[in-house]
C-alpha atoms as a PDB file:
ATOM      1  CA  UNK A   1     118.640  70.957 116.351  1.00  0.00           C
ATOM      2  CA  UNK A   2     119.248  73.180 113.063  1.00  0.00           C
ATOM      3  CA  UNK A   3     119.243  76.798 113.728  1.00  0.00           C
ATOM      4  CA  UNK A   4     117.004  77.190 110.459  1.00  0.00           C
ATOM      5  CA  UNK A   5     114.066  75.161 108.907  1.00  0.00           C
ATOM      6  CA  UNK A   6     113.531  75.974 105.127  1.00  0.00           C
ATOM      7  CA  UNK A   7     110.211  75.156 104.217  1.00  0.00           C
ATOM      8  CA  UNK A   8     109.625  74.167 100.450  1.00  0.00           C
ATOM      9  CA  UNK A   9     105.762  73.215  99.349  1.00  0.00           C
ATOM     10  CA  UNK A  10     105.808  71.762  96.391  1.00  0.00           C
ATOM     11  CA  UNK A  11     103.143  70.965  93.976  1.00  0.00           C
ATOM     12  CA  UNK A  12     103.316  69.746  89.887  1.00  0.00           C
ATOM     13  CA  UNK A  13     106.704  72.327  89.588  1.00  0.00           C
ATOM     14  CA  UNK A  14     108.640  71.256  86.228  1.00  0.00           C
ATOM     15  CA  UNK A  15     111.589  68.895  87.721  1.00  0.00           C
ATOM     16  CA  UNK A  16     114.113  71.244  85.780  1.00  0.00           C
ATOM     17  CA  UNK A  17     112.678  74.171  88.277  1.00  0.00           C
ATOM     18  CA  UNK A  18     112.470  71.841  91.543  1.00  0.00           C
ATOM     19  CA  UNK A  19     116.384  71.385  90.579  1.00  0.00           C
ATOM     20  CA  UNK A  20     117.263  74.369  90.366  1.00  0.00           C
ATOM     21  CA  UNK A  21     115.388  76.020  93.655  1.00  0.00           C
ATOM     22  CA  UNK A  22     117.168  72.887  96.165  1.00  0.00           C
ATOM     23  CA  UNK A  23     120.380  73.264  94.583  1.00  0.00           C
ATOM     24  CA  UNK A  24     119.843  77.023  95.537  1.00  0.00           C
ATOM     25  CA  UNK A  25     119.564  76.042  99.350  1.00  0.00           C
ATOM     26  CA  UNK A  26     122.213  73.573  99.775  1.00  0.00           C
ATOM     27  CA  UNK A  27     124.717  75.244  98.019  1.00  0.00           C
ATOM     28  CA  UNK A  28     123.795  78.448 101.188  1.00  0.00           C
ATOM     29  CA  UNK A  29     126.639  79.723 102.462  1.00  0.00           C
ATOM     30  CA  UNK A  30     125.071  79.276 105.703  1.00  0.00           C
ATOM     31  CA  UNK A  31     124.965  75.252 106.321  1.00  0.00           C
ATOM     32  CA  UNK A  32     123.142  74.734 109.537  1.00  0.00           C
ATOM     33  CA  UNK A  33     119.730  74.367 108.362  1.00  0.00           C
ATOM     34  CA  UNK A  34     117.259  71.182 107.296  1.00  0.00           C
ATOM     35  CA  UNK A  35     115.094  71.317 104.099  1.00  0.00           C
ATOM     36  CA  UNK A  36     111.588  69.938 104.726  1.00  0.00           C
ATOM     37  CA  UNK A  37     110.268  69.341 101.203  1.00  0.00           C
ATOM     38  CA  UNK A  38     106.265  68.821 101.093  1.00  0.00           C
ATOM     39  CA  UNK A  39     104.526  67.087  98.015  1.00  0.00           C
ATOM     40  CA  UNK A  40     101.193  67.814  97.834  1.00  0.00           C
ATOM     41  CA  UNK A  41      99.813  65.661  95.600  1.00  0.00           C
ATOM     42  CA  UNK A  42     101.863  66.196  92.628  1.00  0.00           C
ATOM     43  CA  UNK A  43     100.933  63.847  89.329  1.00  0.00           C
ATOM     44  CA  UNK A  44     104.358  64.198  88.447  1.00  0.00           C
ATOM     45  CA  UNK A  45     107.283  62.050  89.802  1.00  0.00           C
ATOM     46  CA  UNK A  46     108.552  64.834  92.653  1.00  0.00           C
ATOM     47  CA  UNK A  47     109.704  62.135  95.336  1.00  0.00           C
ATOM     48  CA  UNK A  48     112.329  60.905  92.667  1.00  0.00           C
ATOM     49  CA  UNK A  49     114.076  64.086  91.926  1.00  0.00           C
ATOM     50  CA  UNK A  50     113.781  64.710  95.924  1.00  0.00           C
ATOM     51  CA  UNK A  51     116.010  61.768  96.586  1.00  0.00           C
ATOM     52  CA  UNK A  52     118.407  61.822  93.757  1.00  0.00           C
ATOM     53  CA  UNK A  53     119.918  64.439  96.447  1.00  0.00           C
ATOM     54  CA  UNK A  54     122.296  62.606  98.865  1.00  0.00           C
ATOM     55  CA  UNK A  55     122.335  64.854 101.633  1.00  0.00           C
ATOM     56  CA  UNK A  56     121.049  64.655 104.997  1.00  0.00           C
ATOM     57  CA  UNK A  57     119.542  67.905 105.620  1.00  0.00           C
ATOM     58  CA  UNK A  58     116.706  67.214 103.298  1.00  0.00           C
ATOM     59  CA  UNK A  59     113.269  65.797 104.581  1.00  0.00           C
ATOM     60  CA  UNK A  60     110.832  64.417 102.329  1.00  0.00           C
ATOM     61  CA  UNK A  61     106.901  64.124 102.952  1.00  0.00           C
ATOM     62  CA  UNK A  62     104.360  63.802 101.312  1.00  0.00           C
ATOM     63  CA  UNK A  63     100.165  64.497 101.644  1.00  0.00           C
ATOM     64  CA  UNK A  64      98.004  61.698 100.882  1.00  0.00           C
ATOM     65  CA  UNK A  65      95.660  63.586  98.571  1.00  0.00           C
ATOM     66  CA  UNK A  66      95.916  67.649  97.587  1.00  0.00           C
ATOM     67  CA  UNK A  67      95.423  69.926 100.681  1.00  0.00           C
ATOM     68  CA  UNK A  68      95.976  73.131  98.693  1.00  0.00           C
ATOM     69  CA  UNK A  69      98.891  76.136  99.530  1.00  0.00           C
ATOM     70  CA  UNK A  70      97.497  77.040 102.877  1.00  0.00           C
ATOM     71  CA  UNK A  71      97.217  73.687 104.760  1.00  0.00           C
ATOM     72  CA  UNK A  72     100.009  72.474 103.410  1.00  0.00           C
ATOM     73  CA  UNK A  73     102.499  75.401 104.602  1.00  0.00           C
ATOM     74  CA  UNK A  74     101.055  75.184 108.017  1.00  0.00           C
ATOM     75  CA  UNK A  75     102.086  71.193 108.150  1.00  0.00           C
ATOM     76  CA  UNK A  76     105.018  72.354 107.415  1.00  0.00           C
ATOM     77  CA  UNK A  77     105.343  75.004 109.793  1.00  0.00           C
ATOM     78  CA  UNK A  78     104.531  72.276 112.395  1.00  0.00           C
ATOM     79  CA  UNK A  79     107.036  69.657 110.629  1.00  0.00           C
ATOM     80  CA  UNK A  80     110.084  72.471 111.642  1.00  0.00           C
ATOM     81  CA  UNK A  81     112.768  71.999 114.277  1.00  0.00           C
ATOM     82  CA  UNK A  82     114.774  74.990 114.025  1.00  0.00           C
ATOM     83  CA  UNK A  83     114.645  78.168 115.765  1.00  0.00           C
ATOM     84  CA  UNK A  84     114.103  80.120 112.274  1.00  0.00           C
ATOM     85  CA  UNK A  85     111.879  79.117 109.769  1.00  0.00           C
ATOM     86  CA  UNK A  86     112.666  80.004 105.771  1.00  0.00           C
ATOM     87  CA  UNK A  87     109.890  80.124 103.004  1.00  0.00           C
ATOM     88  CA  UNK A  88     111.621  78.736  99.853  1.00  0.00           C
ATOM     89  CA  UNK A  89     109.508  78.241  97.050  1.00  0.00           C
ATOM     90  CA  UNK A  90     109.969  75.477  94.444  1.00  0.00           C
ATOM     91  CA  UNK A  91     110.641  77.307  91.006  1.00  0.00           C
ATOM     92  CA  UNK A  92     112.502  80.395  92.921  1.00  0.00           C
ATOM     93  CA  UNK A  93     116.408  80.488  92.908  1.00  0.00           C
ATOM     94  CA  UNK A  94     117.728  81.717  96.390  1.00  0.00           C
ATOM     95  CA  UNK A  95     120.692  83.954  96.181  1.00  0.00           C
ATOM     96  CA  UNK A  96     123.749  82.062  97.980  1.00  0.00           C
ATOM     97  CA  UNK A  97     124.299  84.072 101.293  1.00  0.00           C
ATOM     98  CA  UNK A  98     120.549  84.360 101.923  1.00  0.00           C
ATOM     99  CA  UNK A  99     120.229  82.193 104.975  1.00  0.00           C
ATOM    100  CA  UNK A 100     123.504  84.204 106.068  1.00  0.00           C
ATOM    101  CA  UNK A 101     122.093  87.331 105.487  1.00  0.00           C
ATOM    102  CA  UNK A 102     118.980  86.740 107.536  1.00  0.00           C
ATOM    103  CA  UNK A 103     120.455  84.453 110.314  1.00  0.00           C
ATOM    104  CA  UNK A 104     122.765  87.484 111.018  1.00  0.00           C
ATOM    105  CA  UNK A 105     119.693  89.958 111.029  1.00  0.00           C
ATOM    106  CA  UNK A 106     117.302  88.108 112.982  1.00  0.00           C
ATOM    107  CA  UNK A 107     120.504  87.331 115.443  1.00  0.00           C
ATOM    108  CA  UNK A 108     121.205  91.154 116.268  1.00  0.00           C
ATOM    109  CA  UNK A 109     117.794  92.462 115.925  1.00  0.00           C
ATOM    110  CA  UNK A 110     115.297  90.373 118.637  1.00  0.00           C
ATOM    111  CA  UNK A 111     113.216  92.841 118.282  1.00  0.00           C
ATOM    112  CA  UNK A 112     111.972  91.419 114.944  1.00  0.00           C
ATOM    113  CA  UNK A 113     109.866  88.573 114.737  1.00  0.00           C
ATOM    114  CA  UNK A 114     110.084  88.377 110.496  1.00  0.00           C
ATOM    115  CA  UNK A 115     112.698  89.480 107.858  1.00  0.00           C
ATOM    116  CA  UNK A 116     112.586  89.414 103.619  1.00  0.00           C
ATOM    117  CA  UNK A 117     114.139  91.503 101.232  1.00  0.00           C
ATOM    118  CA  UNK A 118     113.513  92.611  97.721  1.00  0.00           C
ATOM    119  CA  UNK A 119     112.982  90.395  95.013  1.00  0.00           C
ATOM    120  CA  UNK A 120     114.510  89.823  91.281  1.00  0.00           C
ATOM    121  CA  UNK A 121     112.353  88.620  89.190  1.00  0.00           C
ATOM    122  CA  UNK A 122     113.136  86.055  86.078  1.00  0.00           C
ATOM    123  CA  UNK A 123     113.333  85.718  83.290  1.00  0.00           C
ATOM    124  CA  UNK A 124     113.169  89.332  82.663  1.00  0.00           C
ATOM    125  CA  UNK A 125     115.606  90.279  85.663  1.00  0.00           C
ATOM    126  CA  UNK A 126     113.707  93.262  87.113  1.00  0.00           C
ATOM    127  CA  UNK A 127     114.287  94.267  90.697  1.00  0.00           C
ATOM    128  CA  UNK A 128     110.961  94.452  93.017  1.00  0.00           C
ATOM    129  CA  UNK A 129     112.062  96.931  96.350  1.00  0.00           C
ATOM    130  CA  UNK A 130     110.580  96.789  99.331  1.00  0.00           C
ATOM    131  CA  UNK A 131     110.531  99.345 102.348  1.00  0.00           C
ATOM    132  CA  UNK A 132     112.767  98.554 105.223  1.00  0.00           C
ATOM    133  CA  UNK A 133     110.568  98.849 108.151  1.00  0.00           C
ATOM    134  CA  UNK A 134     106.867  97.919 107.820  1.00  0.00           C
ATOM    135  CA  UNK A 135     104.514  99.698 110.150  1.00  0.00           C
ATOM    136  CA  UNK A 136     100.806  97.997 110.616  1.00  0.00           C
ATOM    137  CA  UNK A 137      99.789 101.054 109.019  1.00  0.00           C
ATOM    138  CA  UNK A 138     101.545 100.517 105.659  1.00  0.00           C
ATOM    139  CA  UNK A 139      99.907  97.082 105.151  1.00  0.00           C
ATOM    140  CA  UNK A 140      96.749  98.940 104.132  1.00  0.00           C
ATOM    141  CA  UNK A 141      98.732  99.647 100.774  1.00  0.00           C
ATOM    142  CA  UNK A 142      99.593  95.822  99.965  1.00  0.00           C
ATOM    143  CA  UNK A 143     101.238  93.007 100.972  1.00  0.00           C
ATOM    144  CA  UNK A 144     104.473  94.362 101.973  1.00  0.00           C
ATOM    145  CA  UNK A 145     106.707  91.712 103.264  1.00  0.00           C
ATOM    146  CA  UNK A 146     107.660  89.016 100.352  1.00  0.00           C
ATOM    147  CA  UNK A 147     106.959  85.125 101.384  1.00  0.00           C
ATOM    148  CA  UNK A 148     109.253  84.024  98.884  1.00  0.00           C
ATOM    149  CA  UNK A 149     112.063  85.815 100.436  1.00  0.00           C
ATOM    150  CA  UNK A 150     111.243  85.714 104.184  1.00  0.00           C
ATOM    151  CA  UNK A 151     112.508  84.190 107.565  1.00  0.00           C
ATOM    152  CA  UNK A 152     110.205  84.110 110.635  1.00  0.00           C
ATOM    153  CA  UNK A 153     111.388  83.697 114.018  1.00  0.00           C
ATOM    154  CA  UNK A 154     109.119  80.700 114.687  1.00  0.00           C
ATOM    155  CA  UNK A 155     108.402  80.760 118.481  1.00  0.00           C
ATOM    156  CA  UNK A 156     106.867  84.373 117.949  1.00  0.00           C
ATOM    157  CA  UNK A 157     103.839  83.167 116.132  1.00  0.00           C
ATOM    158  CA  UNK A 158     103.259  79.552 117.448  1.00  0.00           C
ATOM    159  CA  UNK A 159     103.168  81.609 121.084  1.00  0.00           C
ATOM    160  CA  UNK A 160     100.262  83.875 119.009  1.00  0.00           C
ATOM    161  CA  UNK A 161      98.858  80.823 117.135  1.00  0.00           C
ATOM    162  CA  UNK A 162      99.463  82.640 113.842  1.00  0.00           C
ATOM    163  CA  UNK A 163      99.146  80.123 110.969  1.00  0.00           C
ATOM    164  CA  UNK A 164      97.724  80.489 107.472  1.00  0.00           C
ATOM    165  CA  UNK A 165      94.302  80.724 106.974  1.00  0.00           C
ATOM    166  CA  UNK A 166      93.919  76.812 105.750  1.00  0.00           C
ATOM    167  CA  UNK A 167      89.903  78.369 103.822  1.00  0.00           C
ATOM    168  CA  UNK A 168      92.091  80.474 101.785  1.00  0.00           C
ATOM    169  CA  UNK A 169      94.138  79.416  98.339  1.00  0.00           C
ATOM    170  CA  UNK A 170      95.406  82.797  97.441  1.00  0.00           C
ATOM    171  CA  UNK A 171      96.549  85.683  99.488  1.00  0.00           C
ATOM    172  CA  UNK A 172      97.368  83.426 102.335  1.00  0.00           C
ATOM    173  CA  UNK A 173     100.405  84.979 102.943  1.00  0.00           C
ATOM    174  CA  UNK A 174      99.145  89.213 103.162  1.00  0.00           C
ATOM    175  CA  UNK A 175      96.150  87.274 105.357  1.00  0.00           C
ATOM    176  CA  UNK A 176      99.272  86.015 107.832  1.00  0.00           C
ATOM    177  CA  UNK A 177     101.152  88.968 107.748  1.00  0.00           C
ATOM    178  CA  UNK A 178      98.261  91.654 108.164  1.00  0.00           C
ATOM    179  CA  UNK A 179      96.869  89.530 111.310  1.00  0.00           C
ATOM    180  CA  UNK A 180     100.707  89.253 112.908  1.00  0.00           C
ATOM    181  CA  UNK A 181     101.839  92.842 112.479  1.00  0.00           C
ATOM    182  CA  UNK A 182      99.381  93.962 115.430  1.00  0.00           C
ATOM    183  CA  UNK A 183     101.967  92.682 117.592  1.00  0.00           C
ATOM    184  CA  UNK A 184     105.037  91.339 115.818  1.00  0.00           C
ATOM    185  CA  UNK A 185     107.979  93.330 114.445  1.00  0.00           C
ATOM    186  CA  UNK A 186     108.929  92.962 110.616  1.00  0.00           C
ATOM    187  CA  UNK A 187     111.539  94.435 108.509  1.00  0.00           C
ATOM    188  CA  UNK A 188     113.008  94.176 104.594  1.00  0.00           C
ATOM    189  CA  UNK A 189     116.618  93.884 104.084  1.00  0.00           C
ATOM    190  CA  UNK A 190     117.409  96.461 101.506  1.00  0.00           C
ATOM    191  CA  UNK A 191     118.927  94.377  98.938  1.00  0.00           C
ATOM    192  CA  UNK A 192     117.654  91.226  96.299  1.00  0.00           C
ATOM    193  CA  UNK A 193     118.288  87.867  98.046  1.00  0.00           C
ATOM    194  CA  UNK A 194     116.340  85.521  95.971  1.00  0.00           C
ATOM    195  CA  UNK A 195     115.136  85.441  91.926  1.00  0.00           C
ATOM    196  CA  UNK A 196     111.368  85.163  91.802  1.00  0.00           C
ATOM    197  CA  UNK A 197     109.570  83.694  89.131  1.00  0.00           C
ATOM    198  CA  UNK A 198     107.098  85.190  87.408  1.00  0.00           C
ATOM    199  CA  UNK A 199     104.795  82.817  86.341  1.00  0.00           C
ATOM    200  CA  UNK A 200     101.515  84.285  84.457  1.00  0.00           C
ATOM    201  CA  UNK A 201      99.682  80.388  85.173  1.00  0.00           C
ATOM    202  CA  UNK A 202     100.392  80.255  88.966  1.00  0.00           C
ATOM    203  CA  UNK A 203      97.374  80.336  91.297  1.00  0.00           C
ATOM    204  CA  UNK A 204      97.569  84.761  92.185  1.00  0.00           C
ATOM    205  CA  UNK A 205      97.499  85.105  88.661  1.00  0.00           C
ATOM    206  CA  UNK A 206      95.056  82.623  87.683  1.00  0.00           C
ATOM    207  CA  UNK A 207      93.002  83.444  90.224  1.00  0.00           C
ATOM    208  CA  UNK A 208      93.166  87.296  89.912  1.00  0.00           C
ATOM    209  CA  UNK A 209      89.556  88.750  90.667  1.00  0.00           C
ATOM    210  CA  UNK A 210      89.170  86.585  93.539  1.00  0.00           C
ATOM    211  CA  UNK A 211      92.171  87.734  94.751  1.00  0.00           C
ATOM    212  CA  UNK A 212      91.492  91.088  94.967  1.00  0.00           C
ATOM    213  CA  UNK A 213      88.140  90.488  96.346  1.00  0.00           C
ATOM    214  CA  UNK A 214      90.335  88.500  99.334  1.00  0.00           C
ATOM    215  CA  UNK A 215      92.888  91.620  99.755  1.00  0.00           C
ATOM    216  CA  UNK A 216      90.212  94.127 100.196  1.00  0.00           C
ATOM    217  CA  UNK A 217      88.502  92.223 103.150  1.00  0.00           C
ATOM    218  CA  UNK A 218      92.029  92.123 104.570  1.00  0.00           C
ATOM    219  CA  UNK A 219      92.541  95.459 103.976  1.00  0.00           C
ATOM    220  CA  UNK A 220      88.804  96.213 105.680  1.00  0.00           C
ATOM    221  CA  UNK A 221      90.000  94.164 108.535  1.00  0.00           C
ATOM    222  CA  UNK A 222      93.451  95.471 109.417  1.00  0.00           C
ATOM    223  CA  UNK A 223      91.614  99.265 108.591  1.00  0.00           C
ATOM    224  CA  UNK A 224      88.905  97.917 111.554  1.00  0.00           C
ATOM    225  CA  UNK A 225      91.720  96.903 113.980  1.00  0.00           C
ATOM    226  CA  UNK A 226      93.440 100.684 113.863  1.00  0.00           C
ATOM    227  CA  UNK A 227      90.749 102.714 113.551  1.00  0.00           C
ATOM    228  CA  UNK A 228      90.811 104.506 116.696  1.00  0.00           C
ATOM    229  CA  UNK A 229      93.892 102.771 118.063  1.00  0.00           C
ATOM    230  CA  UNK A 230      96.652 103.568 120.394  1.00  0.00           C
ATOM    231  CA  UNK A 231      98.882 102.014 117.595  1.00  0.00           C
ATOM    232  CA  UNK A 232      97.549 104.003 114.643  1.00  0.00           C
ATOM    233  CA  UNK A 233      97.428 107.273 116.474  1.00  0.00           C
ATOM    234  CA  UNK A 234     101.251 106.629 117.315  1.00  0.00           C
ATOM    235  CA  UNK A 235     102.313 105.547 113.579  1.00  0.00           C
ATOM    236  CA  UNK A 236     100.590 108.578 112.014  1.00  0.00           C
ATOM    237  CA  UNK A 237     102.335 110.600 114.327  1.00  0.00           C
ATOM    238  CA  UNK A 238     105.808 108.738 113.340  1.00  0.00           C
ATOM    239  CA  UNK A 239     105.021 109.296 109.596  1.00  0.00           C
ATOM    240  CA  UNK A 240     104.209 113.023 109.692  1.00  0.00           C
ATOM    241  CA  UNK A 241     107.240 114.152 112.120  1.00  0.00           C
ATOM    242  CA  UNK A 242     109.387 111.945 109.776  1.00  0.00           C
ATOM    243  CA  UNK A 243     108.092 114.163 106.832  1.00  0.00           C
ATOM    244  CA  UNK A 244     109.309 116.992 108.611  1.00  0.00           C
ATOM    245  CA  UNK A 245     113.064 115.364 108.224  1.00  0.00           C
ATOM    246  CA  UNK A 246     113.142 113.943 104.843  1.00  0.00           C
ATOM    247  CA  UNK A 247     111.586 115.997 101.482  1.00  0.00           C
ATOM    248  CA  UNK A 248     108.977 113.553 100.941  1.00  0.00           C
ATOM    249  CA  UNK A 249     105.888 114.192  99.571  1.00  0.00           C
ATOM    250  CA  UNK A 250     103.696 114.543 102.703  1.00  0.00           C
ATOM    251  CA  UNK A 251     100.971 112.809 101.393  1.00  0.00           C
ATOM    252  CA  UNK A 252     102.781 109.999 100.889  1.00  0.00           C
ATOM    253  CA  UNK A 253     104.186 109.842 104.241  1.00  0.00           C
ATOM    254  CA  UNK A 254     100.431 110.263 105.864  1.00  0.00           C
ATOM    255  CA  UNK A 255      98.919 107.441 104.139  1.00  0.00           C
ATOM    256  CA  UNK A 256     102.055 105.762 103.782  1.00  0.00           C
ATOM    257  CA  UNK A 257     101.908 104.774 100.082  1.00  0.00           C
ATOM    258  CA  UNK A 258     104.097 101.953  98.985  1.00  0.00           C
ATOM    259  CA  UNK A 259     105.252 100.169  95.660  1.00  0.00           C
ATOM    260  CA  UNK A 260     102.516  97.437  94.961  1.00  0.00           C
ATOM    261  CA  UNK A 261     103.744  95.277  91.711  1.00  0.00           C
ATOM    262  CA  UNK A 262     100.050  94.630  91.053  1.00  0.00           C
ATOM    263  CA  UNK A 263     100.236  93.064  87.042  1.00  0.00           C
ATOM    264  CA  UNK A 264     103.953  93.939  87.893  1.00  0.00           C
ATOM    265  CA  UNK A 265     103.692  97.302  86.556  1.00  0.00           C
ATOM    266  CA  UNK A 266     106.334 100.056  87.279  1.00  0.00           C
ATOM    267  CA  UNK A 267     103.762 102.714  89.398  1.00  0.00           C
ATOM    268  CA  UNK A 268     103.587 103.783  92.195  1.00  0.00           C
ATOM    269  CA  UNK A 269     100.135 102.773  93.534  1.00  0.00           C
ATOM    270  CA  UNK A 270      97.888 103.677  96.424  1.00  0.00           C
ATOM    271  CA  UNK A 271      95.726 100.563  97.331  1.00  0.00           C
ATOM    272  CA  UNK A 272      92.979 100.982  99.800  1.00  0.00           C
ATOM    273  CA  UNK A 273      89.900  98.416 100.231  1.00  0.00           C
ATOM    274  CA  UNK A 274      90.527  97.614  96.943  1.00  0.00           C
ATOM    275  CA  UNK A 275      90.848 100.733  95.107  1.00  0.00           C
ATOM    276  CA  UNK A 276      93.845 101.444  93.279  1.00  0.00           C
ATOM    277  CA  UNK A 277      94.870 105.059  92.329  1.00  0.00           C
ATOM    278  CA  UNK A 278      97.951 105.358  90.011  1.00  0.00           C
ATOM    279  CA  UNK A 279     100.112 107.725  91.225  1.00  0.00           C
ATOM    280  CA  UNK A 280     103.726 107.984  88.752  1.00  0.00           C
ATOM    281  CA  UNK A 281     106.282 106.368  87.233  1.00  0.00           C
ATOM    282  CA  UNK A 282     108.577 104.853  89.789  1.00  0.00           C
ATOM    283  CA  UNK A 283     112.079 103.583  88.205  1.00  0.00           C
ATOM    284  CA  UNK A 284     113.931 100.269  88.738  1.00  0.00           C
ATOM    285  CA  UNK A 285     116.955  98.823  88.301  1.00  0.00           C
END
C-alpha cells in the first residue's frame, strides 16, 4: 500500500498544463505515493497525455459522462489506497518536497487530521499566506485551509463520513472543511508548497455571485453550530488571553479576522454571512 494517494480531477485542462502539474508529482522528493488521475468527461484527448507517462504509480479512470467537481473528487476519495490523501489539481505546479513536507507533518503531529500551506500564485508570482492553526471559529472569515495545497489523513473523515457535498459545483471544498472542523484538527504549514493558477474562466470565478450566495449559508451554518457552544465559548477565550501576549489588535483577535483573497485583492477583510468589511492594506511578498 502507498503511504500517500494524490488525487488529480481533471476536466478540459490545456495538455501543456496537465504536463506540467504530473511532472510536478512524480518528480516529489517523496516517492511512495500513487497518482489517481480522474477524467471527467473531457472533449479533449486527456487519456493520451495520461499514458504517454511510463510509470507505475499513475492510475487512470475515467467517468462515463460529466459528474461535475464534487462527485467526481469523492470517487476519487473512494478510488485511494494510501493512508494520506493529496489534492493536486491539474493546471497547479506542486513545489518538489511537498509530499515530504506534509508526510513529515502529518507523521509527528496525530493530532491533525488535515495540513496545506500557503499558496504562490502564477503567472504573476504573488504569495497567498495562510494562518497556522485554524480554529472552527476562524472559518466564519473564509475558507481558510487551501484544497490545492492540502493533505488529509483519510481514515479521519471516512470514520465521520465527510465527503463533498456532490449538489454543490463551487465552494465544495469551504462546505467540507467548515462541516469537518467541529471535530477534526487542521493546520497551515507556514511556507508556499505549490504555484496556484489563477485562472479568471475557472468555475469560482465564473460562477462568482452564486458563490457567495453558497459561502454565506456556510457561514450561517458553522455560525448556528457555535452559537452557544462549549467549543466557541473555549476559542473566544483562547483568542482574547492570546491578545493579552502578542500586540495585536484586539479586535482582530475576538472575531478572529483573517486574509480572504476574495478578487485576489491585497486587504485585509472581515467576511461574515456574506458581508465583507475592508479593513487595510496587508503586504505580500
Amino acid at each position: 500500500m502507498y503511504k500517500v494517494s494524490v488525487l488529480m480531477p481533471v476536466y478540459n485542462v490545456k495538455e501543456e498544463y496537465l504536463k506540467e502539474s504530473i511532472e510536478s508529482i512524480l518528480n516529489q522528493t517523496f516517492s511512495d505515493f500513487e497518482l489517481i488521475i480522474l477524467d471527467d468527461g473531457s472533449t479533449n484527448d486527456i487519456e493520451t497525455v495520461v499514458k504517454s507517462y511510463n510509470d507505475d504509480r499513475i492510475a487512470f479512470y475515467k467517468n462515463e459522462e460529466n459528474l461535475g467537481v464534487s462527485k467526481t473528487r469523492n470517487k476519487l476519495l473512494d478510488l485511494a489506497k494510501g493512508e494520506y490523501v493529496a489534492f493536486q489539481d491539474s493546471d497547479d505546479i506542486s513545489y518538489p518536497a511537498r509530499l515530504e513536507k506534509e508526510v513529515k507533518f502529518l507523521d509527528e503531529n496525530p493530532e491533525i487530521s488535515g495540513v496545506s500551506s500557503w499558496l504562490e500564485t502564477f503567472p504573476n508570482n504573488k504569495f497567498i499566506p495562510m494562518p497556522k492553526n485554524i480554529k472552527a471559529i476562524d472559518f466564519l472569515g473564509g475558507c481558510l485551509f487551501s484544497q490545492p495545497a492540502s493533505m488529509l489523513r483519510i481514515e479521519d473523515f471516512r470514520k465521520n463520513n465527510f465527503y463533498y457535498n456532490a449538489d454543490l459545483t463551487t465552494s465544495e471544498d469551504y462546505d467540507l472543511w467548515a462541516r469537518a472542523v467541529k471535530v477534526l484538527n487542521f493546520a497551515n504549514l507556514q511556507e508556499p508548497l505549490i504555484k496556484y493558477r489563477k485562472n479568471p474562466n475557472s468555475l469560482y470565478h465564473r460562477s462568482n455571485k452564486k458563490a457567495v450566495e453558497i459561502d454565506k449559508n456556510i457561514k450561517n451554518e458553522l455560525l448556528q453550530y457555535l452559537v452557544g457552544s462549549e467549543k466557541l465559548q473555549k476559542e473566544v477565550l483562547e483568542t482574547v488571553t492570546n491578545y493579552y501576549q502578542k500586540k495585536t489588535s484586539i479586535f482582530e483577535k475576538i472575531i478572529s479576522v483573517r486574509n480572504e483573497w476574495y478578487g485576489y485583492e491585497k486587504h485585509k477583510m472581515l467576511v461574515i454571512l456574506g458581508l465583507k468589511i475592508k479593513l487595510f492594506k496587508y503586504s505580500v511578498k
